[in-house]
PDB file of N, CA and C in Angstrom:
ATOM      1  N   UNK A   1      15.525  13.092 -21.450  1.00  0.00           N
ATOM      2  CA  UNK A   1      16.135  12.859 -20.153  1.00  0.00           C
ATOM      3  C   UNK A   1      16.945  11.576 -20.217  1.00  0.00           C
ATOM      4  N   UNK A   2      18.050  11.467 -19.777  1.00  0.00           N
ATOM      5  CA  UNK A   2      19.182  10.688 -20.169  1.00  0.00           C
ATOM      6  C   UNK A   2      19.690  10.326 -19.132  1.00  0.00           C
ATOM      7  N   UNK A   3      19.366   8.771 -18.607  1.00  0.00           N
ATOM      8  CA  UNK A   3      20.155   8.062 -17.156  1.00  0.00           C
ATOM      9  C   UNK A   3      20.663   7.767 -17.262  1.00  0.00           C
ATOM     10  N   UNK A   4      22.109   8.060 -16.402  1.00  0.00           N
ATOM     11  CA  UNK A   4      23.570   7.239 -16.451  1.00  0.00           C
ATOM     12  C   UNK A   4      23.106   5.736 -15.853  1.00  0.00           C
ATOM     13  N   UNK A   5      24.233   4.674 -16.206  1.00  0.00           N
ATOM     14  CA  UNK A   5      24.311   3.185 -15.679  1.00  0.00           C
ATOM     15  C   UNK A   5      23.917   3.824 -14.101  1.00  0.00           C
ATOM     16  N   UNK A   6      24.800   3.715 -13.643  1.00  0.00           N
ATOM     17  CA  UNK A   6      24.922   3.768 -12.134  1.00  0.00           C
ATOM     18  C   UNK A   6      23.860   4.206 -11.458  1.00  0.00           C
ATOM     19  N   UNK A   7      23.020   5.480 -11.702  1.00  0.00           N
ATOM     20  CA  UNK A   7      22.017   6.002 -11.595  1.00  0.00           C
ATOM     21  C   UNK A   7      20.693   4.794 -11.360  1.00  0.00           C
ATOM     22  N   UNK A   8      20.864   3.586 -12.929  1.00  0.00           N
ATOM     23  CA  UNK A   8      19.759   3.125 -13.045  1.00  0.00           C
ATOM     24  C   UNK A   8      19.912   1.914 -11.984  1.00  0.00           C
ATOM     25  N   UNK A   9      20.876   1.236 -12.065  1.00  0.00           N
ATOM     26  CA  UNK A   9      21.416   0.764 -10.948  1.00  0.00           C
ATOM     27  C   UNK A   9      20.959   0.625  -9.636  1.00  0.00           C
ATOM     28  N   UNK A  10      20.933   2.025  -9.127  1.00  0.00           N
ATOM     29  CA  UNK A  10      20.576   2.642  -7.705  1.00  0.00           C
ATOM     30  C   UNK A  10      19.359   2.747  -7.774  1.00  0.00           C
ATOM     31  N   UNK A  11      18.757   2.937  -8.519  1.00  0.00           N
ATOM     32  CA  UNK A  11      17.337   3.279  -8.956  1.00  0.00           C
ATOM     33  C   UNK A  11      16.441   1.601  -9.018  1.00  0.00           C
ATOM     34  N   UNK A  12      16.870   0.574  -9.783  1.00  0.00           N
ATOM     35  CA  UNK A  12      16.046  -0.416  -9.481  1.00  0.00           C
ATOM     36  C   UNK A  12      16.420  -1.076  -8.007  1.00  0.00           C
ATOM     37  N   UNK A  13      17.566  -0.840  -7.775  1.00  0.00           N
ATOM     38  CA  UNK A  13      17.923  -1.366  -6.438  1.00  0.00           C
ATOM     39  C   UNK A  13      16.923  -0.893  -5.475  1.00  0.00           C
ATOM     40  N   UNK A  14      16.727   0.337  -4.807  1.00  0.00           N
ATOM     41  CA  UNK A  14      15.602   0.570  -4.375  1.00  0.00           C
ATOM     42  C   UNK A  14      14.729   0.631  -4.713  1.00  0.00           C
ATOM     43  N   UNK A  15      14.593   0.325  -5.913  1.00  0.00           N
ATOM     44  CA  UNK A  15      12.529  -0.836  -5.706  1.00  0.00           C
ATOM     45  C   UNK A  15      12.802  -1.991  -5.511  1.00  0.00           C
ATOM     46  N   UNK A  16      13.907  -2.660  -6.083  1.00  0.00           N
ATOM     47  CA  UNK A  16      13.586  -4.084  -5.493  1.00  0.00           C
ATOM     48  C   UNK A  16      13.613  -4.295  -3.623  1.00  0.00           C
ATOM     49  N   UNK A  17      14.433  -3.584  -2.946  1.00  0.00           N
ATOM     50  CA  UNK A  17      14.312  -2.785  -1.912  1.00  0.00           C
ATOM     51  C   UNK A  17      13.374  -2.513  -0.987  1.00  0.00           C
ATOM     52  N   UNK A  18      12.583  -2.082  -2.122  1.00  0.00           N
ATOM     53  CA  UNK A  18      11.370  -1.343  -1.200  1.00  0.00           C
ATOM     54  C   UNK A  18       9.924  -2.434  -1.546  1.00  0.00           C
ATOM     55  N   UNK A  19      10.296  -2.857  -2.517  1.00  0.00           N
ATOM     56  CA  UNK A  19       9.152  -4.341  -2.904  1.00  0.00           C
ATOM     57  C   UNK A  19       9.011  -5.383  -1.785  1.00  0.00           C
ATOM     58  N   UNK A  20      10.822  -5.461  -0.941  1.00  0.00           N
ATOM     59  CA  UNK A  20      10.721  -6.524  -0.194  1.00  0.00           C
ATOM     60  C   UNK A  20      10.662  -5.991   0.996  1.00  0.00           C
ATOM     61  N   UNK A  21      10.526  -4.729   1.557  1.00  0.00           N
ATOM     62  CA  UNK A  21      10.503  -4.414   2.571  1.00  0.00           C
ATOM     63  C   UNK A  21       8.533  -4.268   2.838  1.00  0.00           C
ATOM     64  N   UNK A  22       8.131  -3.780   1.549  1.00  0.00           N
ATOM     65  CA  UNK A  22       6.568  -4.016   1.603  1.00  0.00           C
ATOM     66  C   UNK A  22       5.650  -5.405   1.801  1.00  0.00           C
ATOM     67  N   UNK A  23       6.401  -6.027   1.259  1.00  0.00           N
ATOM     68  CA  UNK A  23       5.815  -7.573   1.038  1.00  0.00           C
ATOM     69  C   UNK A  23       6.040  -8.151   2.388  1.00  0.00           C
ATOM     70  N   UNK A  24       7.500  -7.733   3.132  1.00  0.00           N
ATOM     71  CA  UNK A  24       7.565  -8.771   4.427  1.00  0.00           C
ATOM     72  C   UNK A  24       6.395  -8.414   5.334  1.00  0.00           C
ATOM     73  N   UNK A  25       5.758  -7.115   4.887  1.00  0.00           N
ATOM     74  CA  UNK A  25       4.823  -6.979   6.546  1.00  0.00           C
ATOM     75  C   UNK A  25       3.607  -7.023   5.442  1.00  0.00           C
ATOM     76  N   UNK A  26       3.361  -7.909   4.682  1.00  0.00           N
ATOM     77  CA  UNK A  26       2.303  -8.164   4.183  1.00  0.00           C
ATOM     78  C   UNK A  26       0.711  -8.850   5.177  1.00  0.00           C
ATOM     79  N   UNK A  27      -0.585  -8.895   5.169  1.00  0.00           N
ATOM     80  CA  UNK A  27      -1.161  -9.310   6.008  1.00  0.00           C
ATOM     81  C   UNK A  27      -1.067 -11.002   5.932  1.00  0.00           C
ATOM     82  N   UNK A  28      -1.259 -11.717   6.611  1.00  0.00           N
ATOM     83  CA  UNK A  28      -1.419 -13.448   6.428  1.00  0.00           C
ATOM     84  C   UNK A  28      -2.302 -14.349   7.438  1.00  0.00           C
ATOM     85  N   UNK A  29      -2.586 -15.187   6.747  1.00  0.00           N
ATOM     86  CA  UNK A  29      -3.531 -16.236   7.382  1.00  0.00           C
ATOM     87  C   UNK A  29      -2.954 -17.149   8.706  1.00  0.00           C
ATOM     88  N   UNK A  30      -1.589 -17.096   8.903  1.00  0.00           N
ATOM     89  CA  UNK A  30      -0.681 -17.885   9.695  1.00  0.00           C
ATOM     90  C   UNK A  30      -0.957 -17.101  10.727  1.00  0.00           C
ATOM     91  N   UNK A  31      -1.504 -17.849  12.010  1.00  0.00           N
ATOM     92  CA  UNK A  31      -1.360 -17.557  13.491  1.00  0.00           C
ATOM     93  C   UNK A  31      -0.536 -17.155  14.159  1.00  0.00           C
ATOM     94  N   UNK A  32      -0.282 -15.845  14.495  1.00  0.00           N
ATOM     95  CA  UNK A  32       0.823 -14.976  15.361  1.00  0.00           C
ATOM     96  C   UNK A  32       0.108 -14.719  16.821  1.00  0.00           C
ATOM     97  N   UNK A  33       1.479 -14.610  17.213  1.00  0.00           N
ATOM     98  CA  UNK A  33       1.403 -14.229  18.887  1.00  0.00           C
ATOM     99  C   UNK A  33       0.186 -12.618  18.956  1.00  0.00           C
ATOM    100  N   UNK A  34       0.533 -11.845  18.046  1.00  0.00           N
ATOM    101  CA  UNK A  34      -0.008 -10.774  18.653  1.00  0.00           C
ATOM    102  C   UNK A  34      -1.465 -10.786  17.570  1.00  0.00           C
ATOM    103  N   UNK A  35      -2.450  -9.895  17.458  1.00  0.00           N
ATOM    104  CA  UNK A  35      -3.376  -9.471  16.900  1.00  0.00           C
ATOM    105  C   UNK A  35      -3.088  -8.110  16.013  1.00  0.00           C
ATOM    106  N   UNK A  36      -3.324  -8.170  15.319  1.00  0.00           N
ATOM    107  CA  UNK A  36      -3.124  -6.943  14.240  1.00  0.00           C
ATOM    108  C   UNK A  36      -3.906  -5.916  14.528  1.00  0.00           C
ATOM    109  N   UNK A  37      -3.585  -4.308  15.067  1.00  0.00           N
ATOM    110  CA  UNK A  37      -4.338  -3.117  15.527  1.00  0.00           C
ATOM    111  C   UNK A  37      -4.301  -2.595  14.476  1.00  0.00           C
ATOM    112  N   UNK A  38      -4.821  -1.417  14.986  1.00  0.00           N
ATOM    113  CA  UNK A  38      -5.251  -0.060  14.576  1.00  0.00           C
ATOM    114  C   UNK A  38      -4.097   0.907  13.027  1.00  0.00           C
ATOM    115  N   UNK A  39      -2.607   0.660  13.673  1.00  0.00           N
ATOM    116  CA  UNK A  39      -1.903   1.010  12.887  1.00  0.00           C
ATOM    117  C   UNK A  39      -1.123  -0.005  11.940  1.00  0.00           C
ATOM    118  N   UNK A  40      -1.673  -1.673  11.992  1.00  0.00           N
ATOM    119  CA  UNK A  40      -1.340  -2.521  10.826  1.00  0.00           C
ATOM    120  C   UNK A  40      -2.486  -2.729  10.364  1.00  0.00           C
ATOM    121  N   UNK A  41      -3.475  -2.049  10.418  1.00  0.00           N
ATOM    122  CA  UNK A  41      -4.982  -1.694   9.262  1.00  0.00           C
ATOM    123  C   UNK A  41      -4.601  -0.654   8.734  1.00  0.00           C
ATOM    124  N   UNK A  42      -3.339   0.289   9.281  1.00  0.00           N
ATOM    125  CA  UNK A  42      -3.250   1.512   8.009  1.00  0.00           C
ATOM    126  C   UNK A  42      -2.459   0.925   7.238  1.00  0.00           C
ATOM    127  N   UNK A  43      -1.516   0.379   7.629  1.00  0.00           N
ATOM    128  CA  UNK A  43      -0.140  -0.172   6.967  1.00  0.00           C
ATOM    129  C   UNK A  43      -0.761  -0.856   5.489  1.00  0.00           C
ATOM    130  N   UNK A  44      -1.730  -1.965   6.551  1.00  0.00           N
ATOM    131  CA  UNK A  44      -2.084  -3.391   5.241  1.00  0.00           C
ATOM    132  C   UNK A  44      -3.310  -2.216   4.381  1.00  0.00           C
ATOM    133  N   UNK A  45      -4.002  -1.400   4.921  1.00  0.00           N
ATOM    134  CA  UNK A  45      -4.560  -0.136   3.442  1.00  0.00           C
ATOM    135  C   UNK A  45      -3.708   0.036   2.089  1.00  0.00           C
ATOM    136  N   UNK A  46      -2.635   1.082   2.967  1.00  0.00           N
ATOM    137  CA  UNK A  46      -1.678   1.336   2.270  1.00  0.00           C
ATOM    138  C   UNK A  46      -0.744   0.352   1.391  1.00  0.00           C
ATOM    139  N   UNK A  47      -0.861  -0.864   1.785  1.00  0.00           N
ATOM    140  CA  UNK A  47      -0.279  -1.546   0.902  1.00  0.00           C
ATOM    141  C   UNK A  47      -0.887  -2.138   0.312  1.00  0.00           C
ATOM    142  N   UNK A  48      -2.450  -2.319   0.535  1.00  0.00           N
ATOM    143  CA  UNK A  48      -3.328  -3.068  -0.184  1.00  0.00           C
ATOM    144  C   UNK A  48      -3.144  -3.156  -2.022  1.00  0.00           C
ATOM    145  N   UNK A  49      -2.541  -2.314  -2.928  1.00  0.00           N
ATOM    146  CA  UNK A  49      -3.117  -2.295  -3.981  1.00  0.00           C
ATOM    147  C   UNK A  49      -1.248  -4.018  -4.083  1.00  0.00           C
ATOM    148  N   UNK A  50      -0.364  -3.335  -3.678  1.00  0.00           N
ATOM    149  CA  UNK A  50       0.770  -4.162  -3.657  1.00  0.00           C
ATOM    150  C   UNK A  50       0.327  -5.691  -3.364  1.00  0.00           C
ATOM    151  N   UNK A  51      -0.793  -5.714  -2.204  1.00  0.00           N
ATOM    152  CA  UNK A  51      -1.085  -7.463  -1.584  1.00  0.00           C
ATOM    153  C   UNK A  51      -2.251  -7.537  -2.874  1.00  0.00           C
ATOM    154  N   UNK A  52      -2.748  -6.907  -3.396  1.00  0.00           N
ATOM    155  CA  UNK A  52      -3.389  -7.040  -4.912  1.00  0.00           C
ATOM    156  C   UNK A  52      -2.647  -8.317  -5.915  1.00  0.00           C
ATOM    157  N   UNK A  53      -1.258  -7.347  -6.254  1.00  0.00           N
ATOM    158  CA  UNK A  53      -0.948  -8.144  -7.183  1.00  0.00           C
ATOM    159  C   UNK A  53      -0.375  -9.010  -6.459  1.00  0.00           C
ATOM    160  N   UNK A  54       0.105  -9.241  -5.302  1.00  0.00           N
ATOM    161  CA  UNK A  54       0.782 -10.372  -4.591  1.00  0.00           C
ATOM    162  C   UNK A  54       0.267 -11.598  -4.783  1.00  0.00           C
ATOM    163  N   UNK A  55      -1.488 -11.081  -4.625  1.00  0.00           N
ATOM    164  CA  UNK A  55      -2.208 -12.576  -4.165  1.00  0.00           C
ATOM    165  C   UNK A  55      -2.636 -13.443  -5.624  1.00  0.00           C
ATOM    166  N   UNK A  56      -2.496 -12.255  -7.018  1.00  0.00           N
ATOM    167  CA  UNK A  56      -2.777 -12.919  -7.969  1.00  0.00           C
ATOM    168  C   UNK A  56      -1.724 -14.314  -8.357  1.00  0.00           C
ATOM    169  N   UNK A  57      -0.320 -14.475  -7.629  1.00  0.00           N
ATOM    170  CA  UNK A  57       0.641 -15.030  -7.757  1.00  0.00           C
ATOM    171  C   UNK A  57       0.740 -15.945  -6.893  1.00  0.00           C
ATOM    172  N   UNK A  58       0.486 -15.783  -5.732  1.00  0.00           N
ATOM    173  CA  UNK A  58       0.661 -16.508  -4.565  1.00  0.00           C
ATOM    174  C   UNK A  58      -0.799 -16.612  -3.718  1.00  0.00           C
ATOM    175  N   UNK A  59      -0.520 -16.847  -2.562  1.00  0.00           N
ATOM    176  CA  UNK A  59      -1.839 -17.472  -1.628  1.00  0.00           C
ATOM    177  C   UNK A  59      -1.648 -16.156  -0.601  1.00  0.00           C
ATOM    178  N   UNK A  60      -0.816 -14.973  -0.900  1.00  0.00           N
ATOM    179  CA  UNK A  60      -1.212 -13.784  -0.182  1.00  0.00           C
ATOM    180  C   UNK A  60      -2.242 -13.240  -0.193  1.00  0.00           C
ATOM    181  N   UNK A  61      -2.596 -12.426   0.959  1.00  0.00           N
ATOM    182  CA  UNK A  61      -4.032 -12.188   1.824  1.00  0.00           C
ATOM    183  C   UNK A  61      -3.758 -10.351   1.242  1.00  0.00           C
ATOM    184  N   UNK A  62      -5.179  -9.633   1.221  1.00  0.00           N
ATOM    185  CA  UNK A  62      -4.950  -8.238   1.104  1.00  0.00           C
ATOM    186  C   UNK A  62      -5.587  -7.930   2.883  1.00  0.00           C
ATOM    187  N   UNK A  63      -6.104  -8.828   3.262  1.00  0.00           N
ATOM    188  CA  UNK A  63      -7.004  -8.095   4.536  1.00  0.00           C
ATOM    189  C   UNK A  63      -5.944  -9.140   5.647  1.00  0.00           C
ATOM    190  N   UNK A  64      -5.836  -8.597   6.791  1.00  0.00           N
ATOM    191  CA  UNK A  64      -5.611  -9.605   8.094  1.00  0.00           C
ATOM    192  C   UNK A  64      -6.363 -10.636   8.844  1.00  0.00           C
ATOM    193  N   UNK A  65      -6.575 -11.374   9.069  1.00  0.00           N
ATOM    194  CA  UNK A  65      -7.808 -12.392   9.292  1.00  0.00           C
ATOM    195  C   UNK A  65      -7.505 -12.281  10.501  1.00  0.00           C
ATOM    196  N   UNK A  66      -6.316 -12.282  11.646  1.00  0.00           N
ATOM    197  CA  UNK A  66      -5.746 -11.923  12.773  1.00  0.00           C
ATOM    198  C   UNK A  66      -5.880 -10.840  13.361  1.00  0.00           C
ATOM    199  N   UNK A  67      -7.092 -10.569  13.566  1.00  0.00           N
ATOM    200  CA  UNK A  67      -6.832  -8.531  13.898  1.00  0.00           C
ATOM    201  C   UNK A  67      -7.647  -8.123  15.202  1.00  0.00           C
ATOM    202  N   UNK A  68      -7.975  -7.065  15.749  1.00  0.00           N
ATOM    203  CA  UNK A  68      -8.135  -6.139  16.712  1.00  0.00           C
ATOM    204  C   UNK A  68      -9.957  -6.337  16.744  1.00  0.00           C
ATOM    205  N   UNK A  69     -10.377  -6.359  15.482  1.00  0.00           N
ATOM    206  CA  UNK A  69     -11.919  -5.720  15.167  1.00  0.00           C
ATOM    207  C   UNK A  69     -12.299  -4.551  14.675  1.00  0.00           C
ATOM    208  N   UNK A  70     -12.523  -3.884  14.920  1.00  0.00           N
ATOM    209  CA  UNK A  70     -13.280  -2.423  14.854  1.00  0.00           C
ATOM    210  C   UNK A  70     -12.408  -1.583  14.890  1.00  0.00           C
ATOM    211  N   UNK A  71     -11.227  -1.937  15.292  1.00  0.00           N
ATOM    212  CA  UNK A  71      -9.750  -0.278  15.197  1.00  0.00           C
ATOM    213  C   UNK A  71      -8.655  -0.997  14.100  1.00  0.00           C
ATOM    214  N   UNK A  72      -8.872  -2.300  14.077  1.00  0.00           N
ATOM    215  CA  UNK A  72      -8.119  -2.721  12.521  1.00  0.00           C
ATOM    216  C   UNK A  72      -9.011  -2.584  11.600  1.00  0.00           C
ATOM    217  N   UNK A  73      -9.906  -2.567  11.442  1.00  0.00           N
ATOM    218  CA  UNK A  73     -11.140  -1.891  10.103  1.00  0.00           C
ATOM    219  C   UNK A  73     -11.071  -0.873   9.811  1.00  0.00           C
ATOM    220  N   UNK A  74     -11.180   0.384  10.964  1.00  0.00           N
ATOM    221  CA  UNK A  74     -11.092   1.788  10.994  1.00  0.00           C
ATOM    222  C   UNK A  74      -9.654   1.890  10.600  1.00  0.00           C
ATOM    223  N   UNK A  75      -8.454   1.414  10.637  1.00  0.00           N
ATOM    224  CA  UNK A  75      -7.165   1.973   9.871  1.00  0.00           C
ATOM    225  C   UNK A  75      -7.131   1.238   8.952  1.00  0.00           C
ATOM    226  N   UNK A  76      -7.291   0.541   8.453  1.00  0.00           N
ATOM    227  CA  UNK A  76      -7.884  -0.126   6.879  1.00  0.00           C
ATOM    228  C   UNK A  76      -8.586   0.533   5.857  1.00  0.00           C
ATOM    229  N   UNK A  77      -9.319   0.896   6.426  1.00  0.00           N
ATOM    230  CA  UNK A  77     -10.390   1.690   5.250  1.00  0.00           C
ATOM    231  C   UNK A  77     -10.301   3.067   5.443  1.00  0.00           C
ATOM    232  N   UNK A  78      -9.404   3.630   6.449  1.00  0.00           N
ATOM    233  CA  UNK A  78      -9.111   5.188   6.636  1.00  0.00           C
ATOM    234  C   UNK A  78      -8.418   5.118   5.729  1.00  0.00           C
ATOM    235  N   UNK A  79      -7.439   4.212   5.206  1.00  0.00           N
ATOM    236  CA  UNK A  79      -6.190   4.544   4.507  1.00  0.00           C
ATOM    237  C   UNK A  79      -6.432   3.777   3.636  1.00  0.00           C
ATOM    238  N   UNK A  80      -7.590   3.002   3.106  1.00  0.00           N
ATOM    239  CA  UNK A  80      -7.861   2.184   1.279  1.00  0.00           C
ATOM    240  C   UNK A  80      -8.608   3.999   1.159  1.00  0.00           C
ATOM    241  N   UNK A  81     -10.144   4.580   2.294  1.00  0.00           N
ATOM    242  CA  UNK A  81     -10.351   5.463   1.406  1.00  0.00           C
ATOM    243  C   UNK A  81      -9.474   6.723   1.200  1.00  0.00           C
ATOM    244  N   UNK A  82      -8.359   7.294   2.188  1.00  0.00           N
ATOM    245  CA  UNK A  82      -8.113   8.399   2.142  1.00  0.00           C
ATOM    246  C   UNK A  82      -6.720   8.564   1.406  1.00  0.00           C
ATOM    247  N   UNK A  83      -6.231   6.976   1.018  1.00  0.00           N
ATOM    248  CA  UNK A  83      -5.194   6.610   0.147  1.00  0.00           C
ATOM    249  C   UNK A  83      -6.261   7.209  -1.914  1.00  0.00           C
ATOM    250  N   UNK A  84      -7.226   6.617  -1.677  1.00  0.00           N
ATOM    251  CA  UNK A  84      -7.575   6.979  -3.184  1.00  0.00           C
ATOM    252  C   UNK A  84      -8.348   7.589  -3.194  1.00  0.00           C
ATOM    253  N   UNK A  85      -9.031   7.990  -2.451  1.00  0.00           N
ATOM    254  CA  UNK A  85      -9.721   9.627  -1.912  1.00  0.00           C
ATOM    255  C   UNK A  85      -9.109  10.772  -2.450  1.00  0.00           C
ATOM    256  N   UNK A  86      -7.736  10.935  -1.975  1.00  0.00           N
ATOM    257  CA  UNK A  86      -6.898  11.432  -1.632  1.00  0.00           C
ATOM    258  C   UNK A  86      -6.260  11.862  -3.057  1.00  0.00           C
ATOM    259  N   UNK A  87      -6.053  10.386  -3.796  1.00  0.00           N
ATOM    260  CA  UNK A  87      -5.577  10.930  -5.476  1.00  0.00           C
ATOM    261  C   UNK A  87      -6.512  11.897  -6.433  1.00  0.00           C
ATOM    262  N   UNK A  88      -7.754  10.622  -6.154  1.00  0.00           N
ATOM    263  CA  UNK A  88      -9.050  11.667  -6.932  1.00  0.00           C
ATOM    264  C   UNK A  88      -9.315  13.096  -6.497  1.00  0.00           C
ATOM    265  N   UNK A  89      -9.082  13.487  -4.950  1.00  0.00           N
ATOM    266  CA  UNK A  89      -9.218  15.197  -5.115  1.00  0.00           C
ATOM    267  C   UNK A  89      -8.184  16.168  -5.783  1.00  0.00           C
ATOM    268  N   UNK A  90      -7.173  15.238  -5.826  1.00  0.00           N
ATOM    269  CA  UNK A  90      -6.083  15.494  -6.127  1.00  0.00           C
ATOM    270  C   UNK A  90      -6.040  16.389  -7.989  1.00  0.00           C
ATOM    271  N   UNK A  91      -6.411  15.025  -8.422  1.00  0.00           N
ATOM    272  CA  UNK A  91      -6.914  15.130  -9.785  1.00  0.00           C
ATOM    273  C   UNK A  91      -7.720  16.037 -10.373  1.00  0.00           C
ATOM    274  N   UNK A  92      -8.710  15.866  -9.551  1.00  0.00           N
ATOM    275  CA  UNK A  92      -9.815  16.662  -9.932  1.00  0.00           C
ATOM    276  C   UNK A  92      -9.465  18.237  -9.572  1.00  0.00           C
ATOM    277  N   UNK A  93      -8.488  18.738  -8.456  1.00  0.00           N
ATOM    278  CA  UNK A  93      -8.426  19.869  -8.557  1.00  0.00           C
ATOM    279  C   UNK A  93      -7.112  20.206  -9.474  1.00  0.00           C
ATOM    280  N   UNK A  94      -6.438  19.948 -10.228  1.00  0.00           N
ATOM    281  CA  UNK A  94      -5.690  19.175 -11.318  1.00  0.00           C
ATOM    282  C   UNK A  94      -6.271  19.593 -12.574  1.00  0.00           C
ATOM    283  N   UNK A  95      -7.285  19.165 -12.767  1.00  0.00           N
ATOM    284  CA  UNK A  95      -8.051  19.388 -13.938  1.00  0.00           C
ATOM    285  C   UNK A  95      -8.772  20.486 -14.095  1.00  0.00           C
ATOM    286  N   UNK A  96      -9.675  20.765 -12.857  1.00  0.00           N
ATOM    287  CA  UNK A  96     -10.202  22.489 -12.926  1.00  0.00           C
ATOM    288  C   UNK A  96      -9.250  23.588 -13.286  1.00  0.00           C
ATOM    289  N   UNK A  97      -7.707  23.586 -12.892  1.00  0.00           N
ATOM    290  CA  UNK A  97      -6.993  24.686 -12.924  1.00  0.00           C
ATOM    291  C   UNK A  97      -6.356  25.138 -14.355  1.00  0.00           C
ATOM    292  N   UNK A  98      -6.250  23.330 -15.013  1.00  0.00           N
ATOM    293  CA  UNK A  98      -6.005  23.252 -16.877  1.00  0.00           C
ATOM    294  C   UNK A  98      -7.393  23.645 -17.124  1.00  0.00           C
ATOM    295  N   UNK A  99      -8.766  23.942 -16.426  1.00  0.00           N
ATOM    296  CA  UNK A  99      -9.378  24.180 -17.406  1.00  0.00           C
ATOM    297  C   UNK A  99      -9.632  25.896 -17.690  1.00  0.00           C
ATOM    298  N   UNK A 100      -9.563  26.159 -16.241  1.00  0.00           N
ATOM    299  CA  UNK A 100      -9.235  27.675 -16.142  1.00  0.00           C
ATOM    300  C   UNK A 100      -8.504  28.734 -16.740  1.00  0.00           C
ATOM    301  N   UNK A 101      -7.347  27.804 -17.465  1.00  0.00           N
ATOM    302  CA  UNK A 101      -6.402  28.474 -18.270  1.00  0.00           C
ATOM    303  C   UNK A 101      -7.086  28.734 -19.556  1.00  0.00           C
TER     304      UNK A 101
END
């Protein structure tokens, strides 16, 4: 498989793109006006493995310290488990069907 320039171009452009569009709504320790709900516990899930390597570099947070309680937990861990939940059934029914053959 053989990528033209331009192609690759367009291609790292939107990850670098999409790196900084992930990172700006990263979770943080800095005091904001609002409290972090229900649907920036799915967000900061979903981006959790990204605020992973963030924080090995920097003083970025994977969890919100600013949050709701109990409905920013529940979209947090709906979406850390049903984010890799989600791969492993994936897999696993993946693997039964190569074995079937």
């Amino acid at each position: 498989m053989k990528i033209d320039k331009q192609r690759l171009i367009v291609l790292i452009l939107l990850a670098v793109l999409l790196t900084v569009l992930m990172t700006g709504c990263m979770p943080s320790d800095v005091p904001s006006i609002s409290e972090a709900g229900f649907f920036s516990g799915i967000w900061h899930g979903w981006i959790a493995p990204v605020s992973l390597i963030a924080a090995l570099f920097t003083d970025a947070r994977i969890y919100e310290v600013n949050n709701t309680g109990f409905f920013y937990d529940l979209g947090f861990y709906m979406s850390i488990v049903g984010g890799f939940g989600g791969l492993a059934f994936s897999r696993s029914r993946r693997k039964k069907r190569h074995r079937d053959r």
